[in-house]
C-alpha atoms as a PDB file:
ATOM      1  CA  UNK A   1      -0.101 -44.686  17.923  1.00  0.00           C
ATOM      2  CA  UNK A   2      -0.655 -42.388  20.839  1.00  0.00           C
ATOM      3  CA  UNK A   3       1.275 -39.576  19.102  1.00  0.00           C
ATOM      4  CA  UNK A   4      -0.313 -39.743  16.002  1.00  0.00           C
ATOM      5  CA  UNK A   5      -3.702 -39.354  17.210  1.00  0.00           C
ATOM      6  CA  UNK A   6      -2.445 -36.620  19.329  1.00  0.00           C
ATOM      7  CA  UNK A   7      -1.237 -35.110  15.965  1.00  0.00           C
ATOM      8  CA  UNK A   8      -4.493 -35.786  14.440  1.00  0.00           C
ATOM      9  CA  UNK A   9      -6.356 -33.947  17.023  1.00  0.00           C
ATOM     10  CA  UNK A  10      -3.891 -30.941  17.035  1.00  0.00           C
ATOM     11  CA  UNK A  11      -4.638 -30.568  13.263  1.00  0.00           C
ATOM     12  CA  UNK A  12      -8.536 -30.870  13.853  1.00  0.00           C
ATOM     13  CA  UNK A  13      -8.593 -28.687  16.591  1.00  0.00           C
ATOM     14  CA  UNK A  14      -6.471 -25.548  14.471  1.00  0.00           C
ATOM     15  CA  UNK A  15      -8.800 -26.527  11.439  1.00  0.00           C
ATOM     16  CA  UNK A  16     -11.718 -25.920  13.888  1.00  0.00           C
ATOM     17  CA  UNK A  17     -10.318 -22.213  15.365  1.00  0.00           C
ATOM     18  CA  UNK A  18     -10.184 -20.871  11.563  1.00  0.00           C
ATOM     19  CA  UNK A  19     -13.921 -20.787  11.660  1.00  0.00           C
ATOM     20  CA  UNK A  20     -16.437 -18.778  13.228  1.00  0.00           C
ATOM     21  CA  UNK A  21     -17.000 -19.928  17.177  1.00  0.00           C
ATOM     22  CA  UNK A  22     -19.276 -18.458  19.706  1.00  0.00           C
ATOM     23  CA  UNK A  23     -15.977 -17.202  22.921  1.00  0.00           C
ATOM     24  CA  UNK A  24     -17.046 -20.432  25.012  1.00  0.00           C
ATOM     25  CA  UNK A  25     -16.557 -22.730  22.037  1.00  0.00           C
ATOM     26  CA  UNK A  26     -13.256 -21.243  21.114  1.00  0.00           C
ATOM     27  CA  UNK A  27     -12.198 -21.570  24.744  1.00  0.00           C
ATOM     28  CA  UNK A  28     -13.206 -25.101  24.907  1.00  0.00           C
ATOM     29  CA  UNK A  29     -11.174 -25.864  21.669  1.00  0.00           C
ATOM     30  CA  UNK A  30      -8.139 -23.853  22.852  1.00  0.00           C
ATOM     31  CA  UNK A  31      -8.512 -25.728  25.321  1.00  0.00           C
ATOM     32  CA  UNK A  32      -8.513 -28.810  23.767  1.00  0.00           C
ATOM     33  CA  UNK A  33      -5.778 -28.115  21.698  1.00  0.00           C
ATOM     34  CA  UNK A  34      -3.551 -27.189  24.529  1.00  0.00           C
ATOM     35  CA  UNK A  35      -4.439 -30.488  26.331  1.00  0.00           C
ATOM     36  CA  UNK A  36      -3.068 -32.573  22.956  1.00  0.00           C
ATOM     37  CA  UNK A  37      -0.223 -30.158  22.338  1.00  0.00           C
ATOM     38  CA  UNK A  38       0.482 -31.622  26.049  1.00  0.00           C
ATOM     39  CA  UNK A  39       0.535 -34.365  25.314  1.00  0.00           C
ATOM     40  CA  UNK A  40       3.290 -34.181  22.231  1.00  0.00           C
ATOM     41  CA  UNK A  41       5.757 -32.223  24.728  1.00  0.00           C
ATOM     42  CA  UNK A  42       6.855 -35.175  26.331  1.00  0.00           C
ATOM     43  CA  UNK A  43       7.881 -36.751  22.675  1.00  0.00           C
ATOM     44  CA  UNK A  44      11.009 -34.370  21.984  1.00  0.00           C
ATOM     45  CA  UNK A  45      10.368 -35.949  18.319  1.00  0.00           C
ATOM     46  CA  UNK A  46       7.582 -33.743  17.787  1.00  0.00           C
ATOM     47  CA  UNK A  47       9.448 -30.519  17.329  1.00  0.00           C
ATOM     48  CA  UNK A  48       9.248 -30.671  13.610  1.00  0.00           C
ATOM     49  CA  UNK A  49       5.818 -31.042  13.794  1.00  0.00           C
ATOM     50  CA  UNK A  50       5.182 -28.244  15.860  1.00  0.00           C
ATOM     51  CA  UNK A  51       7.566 -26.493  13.750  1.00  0.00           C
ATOM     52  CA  UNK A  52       5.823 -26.956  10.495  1.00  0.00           C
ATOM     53  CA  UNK A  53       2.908 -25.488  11.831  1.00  0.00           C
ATOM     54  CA  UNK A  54       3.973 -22.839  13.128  1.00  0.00           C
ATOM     55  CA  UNK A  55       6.014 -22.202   9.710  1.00  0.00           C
ATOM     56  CA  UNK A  56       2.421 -22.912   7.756  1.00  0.00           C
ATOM     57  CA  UNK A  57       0.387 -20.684  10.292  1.00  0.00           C
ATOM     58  CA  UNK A  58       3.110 -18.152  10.041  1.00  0.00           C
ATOM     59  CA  UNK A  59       1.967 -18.085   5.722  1.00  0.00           C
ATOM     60  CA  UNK A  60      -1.667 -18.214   6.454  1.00  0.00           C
ATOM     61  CA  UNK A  61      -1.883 -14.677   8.530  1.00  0.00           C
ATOM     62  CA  UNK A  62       0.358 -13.217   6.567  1.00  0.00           C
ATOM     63  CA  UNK A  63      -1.431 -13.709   3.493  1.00  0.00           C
ATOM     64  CA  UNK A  64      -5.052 -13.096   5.249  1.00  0.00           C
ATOM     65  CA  UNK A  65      -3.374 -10.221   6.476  1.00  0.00           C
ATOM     66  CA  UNK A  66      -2.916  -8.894   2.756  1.00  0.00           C
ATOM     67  CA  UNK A  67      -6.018  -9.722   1.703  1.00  0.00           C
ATOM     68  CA  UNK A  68      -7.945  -7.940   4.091  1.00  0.00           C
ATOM     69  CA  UNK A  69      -5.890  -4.867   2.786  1.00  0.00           C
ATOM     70  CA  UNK A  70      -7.875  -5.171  -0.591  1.00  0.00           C
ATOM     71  CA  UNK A  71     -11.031  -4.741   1.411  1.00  0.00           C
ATOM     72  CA  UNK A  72     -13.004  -1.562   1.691  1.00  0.00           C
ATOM     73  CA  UNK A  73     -12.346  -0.081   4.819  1.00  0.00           C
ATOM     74  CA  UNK A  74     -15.287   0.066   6.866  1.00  0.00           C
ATOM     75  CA  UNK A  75     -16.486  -2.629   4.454  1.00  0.00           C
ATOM     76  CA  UNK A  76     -18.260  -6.332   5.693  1.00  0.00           C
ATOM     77  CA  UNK A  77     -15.405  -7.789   3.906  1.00  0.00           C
ATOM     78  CA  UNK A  78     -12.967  -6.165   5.506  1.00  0.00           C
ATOM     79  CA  UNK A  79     -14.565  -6.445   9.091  1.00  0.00           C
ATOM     80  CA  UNK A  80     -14.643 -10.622   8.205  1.00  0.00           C
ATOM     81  CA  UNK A  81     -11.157 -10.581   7.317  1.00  0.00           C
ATOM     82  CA  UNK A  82      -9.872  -8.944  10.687  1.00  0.00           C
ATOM     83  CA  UNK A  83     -11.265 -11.050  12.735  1.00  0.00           C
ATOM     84  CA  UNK A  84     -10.066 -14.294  10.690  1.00  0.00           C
ATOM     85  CA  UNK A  85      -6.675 -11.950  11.362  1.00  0.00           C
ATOM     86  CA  UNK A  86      -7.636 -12.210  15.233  1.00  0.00           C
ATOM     87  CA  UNK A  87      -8.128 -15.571  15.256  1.00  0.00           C
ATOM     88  CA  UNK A  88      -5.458 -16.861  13.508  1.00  0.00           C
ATOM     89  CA  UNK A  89      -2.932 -14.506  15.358  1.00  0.00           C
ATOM     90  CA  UNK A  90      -4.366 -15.895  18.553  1.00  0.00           C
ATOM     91  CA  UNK A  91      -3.818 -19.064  17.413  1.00  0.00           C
ATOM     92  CA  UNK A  92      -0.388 -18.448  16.148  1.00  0.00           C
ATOM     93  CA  UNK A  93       0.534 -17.310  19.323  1.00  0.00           C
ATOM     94  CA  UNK A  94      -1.083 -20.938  21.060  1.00  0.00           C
ATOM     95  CA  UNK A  95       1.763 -22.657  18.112  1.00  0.00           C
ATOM     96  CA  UNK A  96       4.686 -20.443  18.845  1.00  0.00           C
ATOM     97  CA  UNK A  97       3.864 -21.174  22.691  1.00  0.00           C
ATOM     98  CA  UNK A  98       4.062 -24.696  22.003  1.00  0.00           C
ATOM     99  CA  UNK A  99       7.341 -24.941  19.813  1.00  0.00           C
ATOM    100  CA  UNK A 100       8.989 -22.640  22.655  1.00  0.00           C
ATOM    101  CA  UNK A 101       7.668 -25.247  25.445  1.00  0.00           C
ATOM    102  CA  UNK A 102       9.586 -27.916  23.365  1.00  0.00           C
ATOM    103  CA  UNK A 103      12.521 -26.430  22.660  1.00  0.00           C
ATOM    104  CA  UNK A 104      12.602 -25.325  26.375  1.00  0.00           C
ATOM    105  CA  UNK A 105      12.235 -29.146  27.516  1.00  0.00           C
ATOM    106  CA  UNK A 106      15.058 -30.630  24.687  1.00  0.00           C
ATOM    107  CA  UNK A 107      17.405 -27.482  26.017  1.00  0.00           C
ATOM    108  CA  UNK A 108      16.570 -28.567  29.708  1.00  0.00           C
ATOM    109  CA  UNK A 109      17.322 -32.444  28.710  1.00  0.00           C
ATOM    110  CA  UNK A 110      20.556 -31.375  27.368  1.00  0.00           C
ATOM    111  CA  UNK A 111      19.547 -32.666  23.789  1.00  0.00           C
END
């Protein structure tokens, strides 16, 4: 049960970074998030979770990243669409972060 709320949370908390957050709010999340992810490092099980998002969060810049292409430069569009960029490569970076920190304990267990 414990993991799967963990899980839960993990997904609410990267559903909550995709919007727009005042810098203390997305701190607190990323915090948050961090704090659950944490929590799933000790369940070597979990890697294809962590996996999967990364994988999924890997698709969603890219293709953000190619529609903010088909903005106007200089254009509100456009400046919306890089920072949705920003924060989902910042958040990408909190996923890949996490899948290394597993992989790194199930190498160090000898798994």
């Amino acid at each position: 049960m414990h993991s799967f709320v963990a899980r839960a949370n993990v997904d609410h908390y990267l559903h909550l970074l995709d919007g727009e957050l005042s810098p203390q709010s997305r701190n607190t999340i990323m915090k948050l998030l961090v704090e659950e992810e944490d929590k799933l490092s000790h369940d070597l099980e979990q890697l294809g979770f962590a996996e999967q998002r990364v994988v999924d969060g890997r698709r969603r810049v890219e293709h953000i990243r190619n529609l903010s292409n088909g903005f106007a430069p200089g254009s509100s569009e456009e400046e919306q669409a890089v920072r949705l960029l920003v924060n989902l490569e910042n958040r990408q970076t909190l996923l890949e972060d996490f899948c290394h920190r597993l992989r790194a304990a199930i190498h160090s267990r000898g798994l």
